[in-house]
Protein backbone atom coordinates (compact mmCIF):
# COMPACT_ATOMS: atom_id res chain seq x y z
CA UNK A 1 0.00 0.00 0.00
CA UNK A 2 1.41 3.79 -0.60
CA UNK A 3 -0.09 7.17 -0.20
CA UNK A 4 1.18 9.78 -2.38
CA UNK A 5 2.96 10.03 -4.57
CA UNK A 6 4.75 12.05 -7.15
CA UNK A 7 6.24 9.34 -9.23
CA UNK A 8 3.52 6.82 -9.36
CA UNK A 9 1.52 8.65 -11.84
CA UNK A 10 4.40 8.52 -14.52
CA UNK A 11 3.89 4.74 -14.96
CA UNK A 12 0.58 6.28 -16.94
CA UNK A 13 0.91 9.36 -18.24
CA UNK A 14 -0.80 8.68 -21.04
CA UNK A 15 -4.23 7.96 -19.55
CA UNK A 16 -3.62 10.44 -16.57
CA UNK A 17 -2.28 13.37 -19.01
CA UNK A 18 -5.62 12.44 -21.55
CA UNK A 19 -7.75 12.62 -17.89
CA UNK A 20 -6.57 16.33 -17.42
CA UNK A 21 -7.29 17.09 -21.50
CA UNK A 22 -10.16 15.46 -22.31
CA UNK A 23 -12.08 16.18 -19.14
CA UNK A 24 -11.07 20.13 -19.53
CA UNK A 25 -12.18 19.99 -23.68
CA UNK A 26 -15.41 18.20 -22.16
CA UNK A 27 -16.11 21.41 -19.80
CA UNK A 28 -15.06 19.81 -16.53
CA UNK A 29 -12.11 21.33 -15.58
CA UNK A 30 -10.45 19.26 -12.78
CA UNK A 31 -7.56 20.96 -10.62
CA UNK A 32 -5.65 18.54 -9.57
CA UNK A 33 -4.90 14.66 -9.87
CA UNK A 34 -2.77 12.66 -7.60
CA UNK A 35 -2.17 9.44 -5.92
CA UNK A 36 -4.25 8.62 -2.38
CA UNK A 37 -3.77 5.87 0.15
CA UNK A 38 -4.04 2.48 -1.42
CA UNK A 39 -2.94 1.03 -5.21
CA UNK A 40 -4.53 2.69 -8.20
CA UNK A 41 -6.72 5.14 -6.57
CA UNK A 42 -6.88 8.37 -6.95
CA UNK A 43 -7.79 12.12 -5.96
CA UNK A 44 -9.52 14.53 -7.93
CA UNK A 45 -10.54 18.22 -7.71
CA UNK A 46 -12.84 19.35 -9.71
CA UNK A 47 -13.22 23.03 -10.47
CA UNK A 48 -15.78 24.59 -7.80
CA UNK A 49 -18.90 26.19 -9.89
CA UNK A 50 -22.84 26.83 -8.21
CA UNK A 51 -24.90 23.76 -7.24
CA UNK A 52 -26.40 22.49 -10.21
CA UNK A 53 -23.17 22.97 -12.74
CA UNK A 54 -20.94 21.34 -9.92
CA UNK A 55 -23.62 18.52 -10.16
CA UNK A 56 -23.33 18.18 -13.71
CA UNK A 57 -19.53 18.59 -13.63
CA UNK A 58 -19.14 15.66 -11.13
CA UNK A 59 -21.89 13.40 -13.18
CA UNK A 60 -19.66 14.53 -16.47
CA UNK A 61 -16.46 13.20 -14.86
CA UNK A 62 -17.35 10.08 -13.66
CA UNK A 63 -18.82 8.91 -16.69
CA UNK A 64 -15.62 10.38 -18.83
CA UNK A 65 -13.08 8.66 -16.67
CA UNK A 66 -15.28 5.45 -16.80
CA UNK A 67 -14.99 5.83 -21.07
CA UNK A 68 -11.23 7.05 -21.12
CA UNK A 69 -10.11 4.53 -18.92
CA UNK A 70 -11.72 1.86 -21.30
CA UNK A 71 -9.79 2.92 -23.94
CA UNK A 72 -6.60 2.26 -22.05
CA UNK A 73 -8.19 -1.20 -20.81
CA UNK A 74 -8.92 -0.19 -17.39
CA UNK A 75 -12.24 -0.50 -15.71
CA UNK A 76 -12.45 3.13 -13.57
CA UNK A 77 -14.71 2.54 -9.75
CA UNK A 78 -16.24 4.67 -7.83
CA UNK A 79 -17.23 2.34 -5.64
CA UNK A 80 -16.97 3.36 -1.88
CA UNK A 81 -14.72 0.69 -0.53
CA UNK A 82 -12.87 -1.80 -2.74
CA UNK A 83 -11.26 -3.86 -0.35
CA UNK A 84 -11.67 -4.22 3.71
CA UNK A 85 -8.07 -3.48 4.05
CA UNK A 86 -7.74 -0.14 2.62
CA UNK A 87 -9.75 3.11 3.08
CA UNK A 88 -12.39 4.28 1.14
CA UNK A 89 -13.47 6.73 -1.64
CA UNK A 90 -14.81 9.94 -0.89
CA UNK A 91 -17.34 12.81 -2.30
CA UNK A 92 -16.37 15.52 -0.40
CA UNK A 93 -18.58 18.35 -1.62
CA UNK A 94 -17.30 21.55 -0.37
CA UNK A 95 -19.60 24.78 0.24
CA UNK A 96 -19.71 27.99 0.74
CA UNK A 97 -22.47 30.83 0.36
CA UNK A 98 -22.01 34.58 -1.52
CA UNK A 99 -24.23 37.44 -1.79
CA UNK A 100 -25.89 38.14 -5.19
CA UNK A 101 -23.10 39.95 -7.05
CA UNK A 102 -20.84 37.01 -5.80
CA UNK A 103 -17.90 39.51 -4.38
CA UNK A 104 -18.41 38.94 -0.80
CA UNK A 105 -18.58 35.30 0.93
CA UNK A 106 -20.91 35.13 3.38
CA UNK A 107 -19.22 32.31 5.51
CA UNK A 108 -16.43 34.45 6.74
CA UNK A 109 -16.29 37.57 9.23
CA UNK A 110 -13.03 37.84 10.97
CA UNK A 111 -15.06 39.28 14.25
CA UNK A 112 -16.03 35.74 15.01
CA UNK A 113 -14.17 32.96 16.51
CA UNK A 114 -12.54 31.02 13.65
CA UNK A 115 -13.17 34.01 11.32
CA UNK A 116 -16.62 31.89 11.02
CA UNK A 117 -20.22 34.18 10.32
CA UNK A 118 -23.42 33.43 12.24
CA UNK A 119 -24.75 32.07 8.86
CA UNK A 120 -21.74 29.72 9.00
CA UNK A 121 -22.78 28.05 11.97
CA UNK A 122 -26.26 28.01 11.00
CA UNK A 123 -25.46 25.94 7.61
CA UNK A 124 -23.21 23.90 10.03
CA UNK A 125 -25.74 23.14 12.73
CA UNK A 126 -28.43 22.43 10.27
CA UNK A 127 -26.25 19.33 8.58
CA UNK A 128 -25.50 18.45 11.96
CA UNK A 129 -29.16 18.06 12.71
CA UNK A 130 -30.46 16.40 9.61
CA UNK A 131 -27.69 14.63 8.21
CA UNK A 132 -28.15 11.46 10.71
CA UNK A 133 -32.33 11.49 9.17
CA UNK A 134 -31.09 11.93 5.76
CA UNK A 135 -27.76 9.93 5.41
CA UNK A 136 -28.90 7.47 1.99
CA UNK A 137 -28.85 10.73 -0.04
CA UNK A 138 -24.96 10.70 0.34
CA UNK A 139 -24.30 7.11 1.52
CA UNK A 140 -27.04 5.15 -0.98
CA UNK A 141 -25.55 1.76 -1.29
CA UNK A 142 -25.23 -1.47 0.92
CA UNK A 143 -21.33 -0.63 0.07
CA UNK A 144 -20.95 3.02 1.53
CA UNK A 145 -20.96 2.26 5.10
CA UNK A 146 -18.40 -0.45 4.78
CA UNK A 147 -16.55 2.81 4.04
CA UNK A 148 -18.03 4.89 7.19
CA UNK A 149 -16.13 2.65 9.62
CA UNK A 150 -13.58 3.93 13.03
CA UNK A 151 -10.26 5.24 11.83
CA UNK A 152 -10.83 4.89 7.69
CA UNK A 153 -10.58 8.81 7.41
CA UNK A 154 -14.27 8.56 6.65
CA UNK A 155 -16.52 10.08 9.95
CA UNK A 156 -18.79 7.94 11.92
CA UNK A 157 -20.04 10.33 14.14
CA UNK A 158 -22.23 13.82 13.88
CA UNK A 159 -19.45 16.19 14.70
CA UNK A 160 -17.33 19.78 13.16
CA UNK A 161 -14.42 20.54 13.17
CA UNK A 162 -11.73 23.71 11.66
CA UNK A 163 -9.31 21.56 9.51
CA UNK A 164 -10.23 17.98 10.69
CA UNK A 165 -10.40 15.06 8.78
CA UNK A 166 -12.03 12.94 11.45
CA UNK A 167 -14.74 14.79 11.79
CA UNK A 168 -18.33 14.64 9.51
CA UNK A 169 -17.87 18.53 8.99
CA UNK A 170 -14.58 20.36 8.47
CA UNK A 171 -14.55 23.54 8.29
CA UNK A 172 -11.54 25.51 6.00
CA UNK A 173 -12.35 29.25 7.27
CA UNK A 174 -8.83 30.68 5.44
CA UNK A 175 -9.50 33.37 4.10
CA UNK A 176 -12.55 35.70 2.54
CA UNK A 177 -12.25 33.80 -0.68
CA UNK A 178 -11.68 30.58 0.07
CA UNK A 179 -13.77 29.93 3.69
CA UNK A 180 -15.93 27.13 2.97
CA UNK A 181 -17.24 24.01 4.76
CA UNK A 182 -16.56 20.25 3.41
CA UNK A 183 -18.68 17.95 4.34
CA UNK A 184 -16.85 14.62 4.44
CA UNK A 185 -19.77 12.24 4.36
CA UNK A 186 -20.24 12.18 0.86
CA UNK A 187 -19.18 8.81 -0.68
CA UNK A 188 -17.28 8.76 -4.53
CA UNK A 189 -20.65 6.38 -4.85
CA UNK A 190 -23.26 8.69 -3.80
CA UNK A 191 -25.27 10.46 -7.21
CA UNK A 192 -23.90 14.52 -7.16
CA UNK A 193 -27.14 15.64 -7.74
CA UNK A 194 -28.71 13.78 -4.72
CA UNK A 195 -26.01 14.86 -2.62
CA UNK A 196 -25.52 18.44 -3.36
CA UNK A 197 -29.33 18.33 -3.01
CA UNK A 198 -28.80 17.35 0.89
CA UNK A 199 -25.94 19.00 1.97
CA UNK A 200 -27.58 22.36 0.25
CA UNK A 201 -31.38 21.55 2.09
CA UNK A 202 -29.75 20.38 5.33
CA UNK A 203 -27.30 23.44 5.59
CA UNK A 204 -30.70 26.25 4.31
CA UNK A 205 -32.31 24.56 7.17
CA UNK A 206 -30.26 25.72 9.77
CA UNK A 207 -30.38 29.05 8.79
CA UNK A 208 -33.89 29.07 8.10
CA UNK A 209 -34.53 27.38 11.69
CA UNK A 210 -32.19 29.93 13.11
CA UNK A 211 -30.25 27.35 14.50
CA UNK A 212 -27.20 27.72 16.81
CA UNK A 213 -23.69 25.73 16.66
CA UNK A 214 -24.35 24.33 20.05
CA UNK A 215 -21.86 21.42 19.34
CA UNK A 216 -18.67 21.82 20.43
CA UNK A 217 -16.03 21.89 18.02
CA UNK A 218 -13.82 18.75 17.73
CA UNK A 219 -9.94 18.33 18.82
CA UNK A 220 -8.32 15.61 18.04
CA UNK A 221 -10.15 12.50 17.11
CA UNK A 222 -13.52 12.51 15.94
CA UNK A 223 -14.30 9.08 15.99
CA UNK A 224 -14.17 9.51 19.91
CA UNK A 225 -16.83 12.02 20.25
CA UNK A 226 -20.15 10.75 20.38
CA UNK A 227 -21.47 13.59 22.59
CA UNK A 228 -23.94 14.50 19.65
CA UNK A 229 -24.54 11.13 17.90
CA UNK A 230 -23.55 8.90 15.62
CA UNK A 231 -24.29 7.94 11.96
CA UNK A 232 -26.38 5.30 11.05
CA UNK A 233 -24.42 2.21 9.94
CA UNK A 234 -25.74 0.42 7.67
CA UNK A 235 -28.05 0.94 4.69
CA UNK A 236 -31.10 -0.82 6.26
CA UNK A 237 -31.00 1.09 9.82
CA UNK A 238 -30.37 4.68 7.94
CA UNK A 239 -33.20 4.17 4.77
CA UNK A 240 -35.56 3.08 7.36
CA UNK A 241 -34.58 6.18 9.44
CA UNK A 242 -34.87 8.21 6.58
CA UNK A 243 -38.80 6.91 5.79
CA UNK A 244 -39.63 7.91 9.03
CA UNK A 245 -38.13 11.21 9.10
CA UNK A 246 -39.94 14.34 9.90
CA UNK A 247 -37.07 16.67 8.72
CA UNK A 248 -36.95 14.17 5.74
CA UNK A 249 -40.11 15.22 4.76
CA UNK A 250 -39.97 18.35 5.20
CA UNK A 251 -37.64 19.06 3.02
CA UNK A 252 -37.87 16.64 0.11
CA UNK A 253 -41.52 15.82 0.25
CA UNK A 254 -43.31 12.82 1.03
CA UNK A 255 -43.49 11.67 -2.37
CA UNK A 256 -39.60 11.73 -2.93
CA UNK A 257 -38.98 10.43 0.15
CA UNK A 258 -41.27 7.48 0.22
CA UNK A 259 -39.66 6.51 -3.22
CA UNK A 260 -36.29 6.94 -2.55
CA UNK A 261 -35.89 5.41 0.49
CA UNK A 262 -38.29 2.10 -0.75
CA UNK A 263 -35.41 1.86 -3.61
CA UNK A 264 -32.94 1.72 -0.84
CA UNK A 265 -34.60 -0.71 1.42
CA UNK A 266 -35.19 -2.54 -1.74
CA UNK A 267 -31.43 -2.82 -2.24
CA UNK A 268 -31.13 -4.02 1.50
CA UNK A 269 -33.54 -6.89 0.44
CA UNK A 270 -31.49 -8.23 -2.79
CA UNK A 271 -28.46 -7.74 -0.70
CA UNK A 272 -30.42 -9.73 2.06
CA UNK A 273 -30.67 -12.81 0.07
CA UNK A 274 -27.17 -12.98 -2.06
CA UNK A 275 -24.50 -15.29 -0.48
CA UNK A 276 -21.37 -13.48 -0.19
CA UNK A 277 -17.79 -14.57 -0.63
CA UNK A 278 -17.15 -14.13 3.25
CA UNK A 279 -20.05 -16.94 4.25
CA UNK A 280 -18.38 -19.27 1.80
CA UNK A 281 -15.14 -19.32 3.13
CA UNK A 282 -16.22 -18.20 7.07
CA UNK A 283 -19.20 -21.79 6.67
CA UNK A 284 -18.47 -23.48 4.00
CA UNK A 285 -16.08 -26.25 5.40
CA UNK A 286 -16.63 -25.82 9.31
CA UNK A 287 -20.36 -25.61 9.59
């Protein structure tokens, strides 16, 4: 196993450099590319745009890098966890809220502690609430919480904090341009649309509730602090949450909720009756 790297990509330059061209002639402009903990996978940044064109964007490069890396004889994943042993693949969808001629960012006033506006905390406070009732929307497959597990640099429990990677929200308040909030629940697997979708409803919430950041912020390890609760985990446990949501409701409608989360507890059921690989070789001979 490695982590980055800076020679690793070199092996294929070819298929990483036509990543970078392609993708940017196809209107997705992606920042950066580089190596992340475990063999063959891979970071990438794609150029921050409003909601529904950093939807599209993500949607875009997915399905590119599946269809580029077929022409090199790869088969591209964006599974959530490929392998027990290694971590998994993120979403991270990273936020941030401007006035209407989009000069000044309305997540940052140096007056506050962490240079963090009142709004700031409201967005914050308002994923903090719903996210646990609303978790399938970024986490949709029996697959994504084999990724939300202790110590897999994916969070487990509902907690913020500045620059933390253990946390569910990490706040990156660094300047008056670039203050902005990731929220690190998001799985590589999760649709962009859906996601964007919650963190943008869960974070309006707050600040439409008025709600305060009454949960402390985070040093040191998140996966320790289960003062304010912890994420469903599993698929079954956080759909059937979801169905029975108030705030669910609320803010996606009974229709779309009673339809989305019956596809997901319909998943639970084929997953429910498909012998796995691990009963084979855990039964199989000693049973």
């Amino acid at each position: 196993m490695f982590g980055y790297s800076v020679l690793r990509q070199s092996n294929n330059r070819d298929f990483f450099n036509d990543i970078m061209d392609l993708m940017t002639a196809y209107d997705v402009p992606v920042e950066g590319l580089h190596t992340e903990t475990g063999p063959g996978v891979l970071e990438a940044a794609v150029l921050y745009s409003d909601t529904l064109e950093a939807a599209d964007r993500a949607v875009l490069f997915k399905a590119g890098v599946k269809e580029i890396a077929h022409h090199y004889g790869i088969i591209a994943t964006f599974m959530a966890k490929i392998s027990d042993n290694l971590p998994g693949c993120s979403g991270h969808v990273h936020q941030s809220l401007w006035d209407k001629d989009k000069k000044n960012n309305l997540f940052f006033d140096t007056a506050k502690d962490n240079k963090m506006s009142d709004l700031m905390r409201s967005y914050m406070a308002g994923q903090l609430a719903c996210f646990g009732d609303i978790l399938p929307m970024v986490a949709p497959t029996i697959n994504s919480y084999k990724r939300l597990v202790v110590g897999a640099w994916a969070p487990t429990t509902l907690t913020w904090g500045v620059d933390n990677r253990t946390t569910m929200l990490r706040a990156l308040p660094l300047g008056s341009k670039s203050c902005r909030l990731e929220t690190r629940v998001v799985g590589s697997d999760s649709n962009p649309y859906l996601a964007m979708a919650a963190c943008l409803a869960a974070g309006l919430y707050g600040i439409e509730k008025g709600l305060k950041l009454d949960v402390e912020m985070t040093k040191g390890n998140g996966y320790e602090n289960k003062t304010n609760g912890v994420l469903p985990g599993t698929l079954d446990e956080a759909a059937n949450r979801m169905r029975n949501s108030k705030i669910a409701n609320e803010l996606f409608g009974e229709a779309f909720t009673e339809h989305f989360t019956g596809t997901r507890l319909w998943e639970v059921r084929q997953f429910n009756k498909h012998v796995t690989d691990w009963e084979w070789k855990r039964y199989f001979e000693v049973i």
